[in-house]
N, C-alpha and C. Protein backbone atom coordinates (compact mmCIF):
# COMPACT_ATOMS: atom_id res chain seq x y z
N UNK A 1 12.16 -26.37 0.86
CA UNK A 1 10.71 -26.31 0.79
C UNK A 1 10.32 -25.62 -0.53
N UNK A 2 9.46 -25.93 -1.16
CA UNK A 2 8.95 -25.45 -2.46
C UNK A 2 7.95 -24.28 -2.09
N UNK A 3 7.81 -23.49 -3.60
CA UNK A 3 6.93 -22.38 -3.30
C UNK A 3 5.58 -22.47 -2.85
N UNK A 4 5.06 -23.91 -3.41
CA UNK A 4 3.58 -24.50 -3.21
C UNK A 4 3.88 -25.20 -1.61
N UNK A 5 4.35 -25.41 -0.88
CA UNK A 5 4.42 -25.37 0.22
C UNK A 5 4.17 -24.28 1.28
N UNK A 6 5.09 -23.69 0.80
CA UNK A 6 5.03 -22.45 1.42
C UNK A 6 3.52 -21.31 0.98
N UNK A 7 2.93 -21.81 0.07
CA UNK A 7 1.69 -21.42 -0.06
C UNK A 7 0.42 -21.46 0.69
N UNK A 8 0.90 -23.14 0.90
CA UNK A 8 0.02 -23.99 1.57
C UNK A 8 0.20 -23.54 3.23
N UNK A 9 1.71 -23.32 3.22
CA UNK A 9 1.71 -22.65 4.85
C UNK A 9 1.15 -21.24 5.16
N UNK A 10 1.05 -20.76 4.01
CA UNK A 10 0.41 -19.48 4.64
C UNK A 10 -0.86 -19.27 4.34
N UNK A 11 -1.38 -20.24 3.31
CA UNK A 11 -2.91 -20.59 3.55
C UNK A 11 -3.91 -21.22 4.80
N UNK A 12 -2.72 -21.93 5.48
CA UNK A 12 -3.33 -22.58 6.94
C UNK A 12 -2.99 -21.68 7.62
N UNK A 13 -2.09 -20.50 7.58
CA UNK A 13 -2.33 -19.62 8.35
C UNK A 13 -3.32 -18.83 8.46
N UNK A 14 -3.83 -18.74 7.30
CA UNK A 14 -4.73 -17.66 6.99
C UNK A 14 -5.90 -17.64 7.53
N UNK A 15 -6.12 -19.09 7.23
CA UNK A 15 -7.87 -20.27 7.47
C UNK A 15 -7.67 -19.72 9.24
N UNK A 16 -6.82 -20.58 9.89
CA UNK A 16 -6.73 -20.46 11.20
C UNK A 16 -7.02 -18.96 11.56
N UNK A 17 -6.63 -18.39 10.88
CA UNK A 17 -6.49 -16.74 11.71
C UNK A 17 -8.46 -16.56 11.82
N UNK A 18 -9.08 -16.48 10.56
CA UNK A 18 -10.52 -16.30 10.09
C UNK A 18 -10.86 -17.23 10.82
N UNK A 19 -11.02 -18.67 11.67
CA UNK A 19 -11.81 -19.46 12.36
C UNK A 19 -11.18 -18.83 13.67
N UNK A 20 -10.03 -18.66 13.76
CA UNK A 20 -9.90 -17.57 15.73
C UNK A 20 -10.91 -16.82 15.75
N UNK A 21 -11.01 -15.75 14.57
CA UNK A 21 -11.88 -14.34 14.45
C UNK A 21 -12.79 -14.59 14.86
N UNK A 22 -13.99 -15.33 14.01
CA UNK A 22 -15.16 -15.79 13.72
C UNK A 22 -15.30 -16.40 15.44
N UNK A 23 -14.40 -17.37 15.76
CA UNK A 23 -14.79 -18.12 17.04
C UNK A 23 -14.78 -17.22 18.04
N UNK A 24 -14.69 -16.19 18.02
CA UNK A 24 -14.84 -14.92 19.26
C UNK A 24 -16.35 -14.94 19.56
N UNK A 25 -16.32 -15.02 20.89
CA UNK A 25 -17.71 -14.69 21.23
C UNK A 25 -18.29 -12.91 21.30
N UNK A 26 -18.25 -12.64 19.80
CA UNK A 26 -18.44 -11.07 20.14
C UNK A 26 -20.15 -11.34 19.36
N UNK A 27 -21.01 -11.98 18.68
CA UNK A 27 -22.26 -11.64 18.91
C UNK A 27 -23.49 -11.60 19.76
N UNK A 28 -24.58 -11.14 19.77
CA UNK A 28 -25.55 -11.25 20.33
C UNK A 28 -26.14 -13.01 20.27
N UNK A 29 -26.37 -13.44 21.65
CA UNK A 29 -26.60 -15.05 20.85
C UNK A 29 -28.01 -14.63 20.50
N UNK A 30 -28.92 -13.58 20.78
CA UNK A 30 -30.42 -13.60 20.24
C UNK A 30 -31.12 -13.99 18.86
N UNK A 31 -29.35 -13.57 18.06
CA UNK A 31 -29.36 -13.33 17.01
C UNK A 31 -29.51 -14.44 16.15
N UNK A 32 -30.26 -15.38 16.43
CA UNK A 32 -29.84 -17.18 16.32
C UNK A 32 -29.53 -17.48 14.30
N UNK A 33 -30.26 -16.21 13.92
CA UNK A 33 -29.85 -16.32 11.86
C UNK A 33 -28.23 -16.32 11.72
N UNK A 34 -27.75 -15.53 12.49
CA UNK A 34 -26.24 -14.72 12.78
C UNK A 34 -25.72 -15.70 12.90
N UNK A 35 -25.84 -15.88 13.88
CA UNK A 35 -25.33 -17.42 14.55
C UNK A 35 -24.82 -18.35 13.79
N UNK A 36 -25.80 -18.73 13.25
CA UNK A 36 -26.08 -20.16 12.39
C UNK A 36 -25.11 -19.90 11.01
N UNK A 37 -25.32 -18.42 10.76
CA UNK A 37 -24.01 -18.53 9.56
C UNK A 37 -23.04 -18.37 9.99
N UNK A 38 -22.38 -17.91 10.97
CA UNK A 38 -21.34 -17.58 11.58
C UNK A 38 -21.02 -19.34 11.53
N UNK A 39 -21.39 -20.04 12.58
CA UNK A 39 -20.87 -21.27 12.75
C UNK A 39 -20.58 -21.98 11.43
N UNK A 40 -21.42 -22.31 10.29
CA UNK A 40 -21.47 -22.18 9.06
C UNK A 40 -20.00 -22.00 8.42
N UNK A 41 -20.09 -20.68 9.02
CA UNK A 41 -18.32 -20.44 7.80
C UNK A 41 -17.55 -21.05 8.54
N UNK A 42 -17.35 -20.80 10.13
CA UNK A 42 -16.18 -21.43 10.69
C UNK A 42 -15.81 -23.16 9.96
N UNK A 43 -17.09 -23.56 10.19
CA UNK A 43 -16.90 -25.53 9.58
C UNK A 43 -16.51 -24.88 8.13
N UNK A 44 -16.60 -23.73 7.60
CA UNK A 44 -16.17 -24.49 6.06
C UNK A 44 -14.95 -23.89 6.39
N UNK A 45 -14.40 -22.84 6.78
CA UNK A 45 -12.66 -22.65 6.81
C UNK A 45 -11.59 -23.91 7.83
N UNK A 46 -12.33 -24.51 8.45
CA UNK A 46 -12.08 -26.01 9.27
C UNK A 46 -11.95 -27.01 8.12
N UNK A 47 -13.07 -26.98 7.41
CA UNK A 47 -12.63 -28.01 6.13
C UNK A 47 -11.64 -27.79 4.88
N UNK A 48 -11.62 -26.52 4.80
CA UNK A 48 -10.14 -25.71 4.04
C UNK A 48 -8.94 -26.36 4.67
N UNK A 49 -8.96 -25.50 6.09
CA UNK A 49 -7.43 -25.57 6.62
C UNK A 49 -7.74 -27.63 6.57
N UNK A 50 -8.52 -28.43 6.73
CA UNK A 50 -7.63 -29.96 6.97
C UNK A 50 -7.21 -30.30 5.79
N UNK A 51 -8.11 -30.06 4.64
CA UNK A 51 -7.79 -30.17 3.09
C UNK A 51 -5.86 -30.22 2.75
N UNK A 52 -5.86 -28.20 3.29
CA UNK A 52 -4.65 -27.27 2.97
C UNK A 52 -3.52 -28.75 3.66
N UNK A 53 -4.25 -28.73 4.69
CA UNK A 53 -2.84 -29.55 5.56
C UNK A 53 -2.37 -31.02 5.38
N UNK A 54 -3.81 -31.61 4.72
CA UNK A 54 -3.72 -33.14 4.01
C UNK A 54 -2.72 -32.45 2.68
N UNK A 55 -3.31 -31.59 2.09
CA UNK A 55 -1.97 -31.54 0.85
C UNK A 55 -0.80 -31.04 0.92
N UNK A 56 -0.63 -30.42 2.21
CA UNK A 56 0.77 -29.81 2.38
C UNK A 56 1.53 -31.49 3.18
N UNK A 57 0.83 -32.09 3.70
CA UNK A 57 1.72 -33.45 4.19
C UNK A 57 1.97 -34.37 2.68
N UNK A 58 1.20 -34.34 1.55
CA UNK A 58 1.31 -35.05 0.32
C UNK A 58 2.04 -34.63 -0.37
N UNK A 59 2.31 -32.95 -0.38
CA UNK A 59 3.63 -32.33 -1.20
C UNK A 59 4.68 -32.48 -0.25
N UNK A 60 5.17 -32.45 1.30
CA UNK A 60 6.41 -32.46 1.69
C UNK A 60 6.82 -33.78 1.97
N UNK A 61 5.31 -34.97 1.83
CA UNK A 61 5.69 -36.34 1.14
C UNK A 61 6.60 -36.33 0.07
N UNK A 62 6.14 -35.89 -0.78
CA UNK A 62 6.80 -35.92 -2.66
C UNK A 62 8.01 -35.21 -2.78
N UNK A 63 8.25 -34.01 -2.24
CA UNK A 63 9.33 -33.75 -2.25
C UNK A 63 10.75 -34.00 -1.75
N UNK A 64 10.72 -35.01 -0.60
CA UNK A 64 11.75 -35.96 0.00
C UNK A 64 12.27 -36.92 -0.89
């Protein structure tokens, strides 16, 4: 496995860990501004980690 692999694996770790966090139901739902960015980041670290994982299947493509 290459170093950029292994980058990429601990970048989808990373994403995943921050969308668990975030997906905790620890706010107030009153808070509906909160909310709305909260959900907000989760979709953009969701669109990171599929990115991370489309290019980690295109590099352990290339490297075979």
């Amino acid at each position: 496995m290459s170093s950029y692999s292994s980058y990429l694996k601990e970048q989808i770790a990373v994403h995943q860990a921050i969308i668990e966090e975030l997906g905790r139901d620890g706010s107030d739902k009153s808070q509906d501004r909160l909310e709305t960015a909260r959900l907000k980041e989760i979709r953009n670290h969701e669109r990171s980690l599929e990115a991370l994982r489309a290019t980690l299947m295109i590099e352990d493509g290339a490297s075979r």
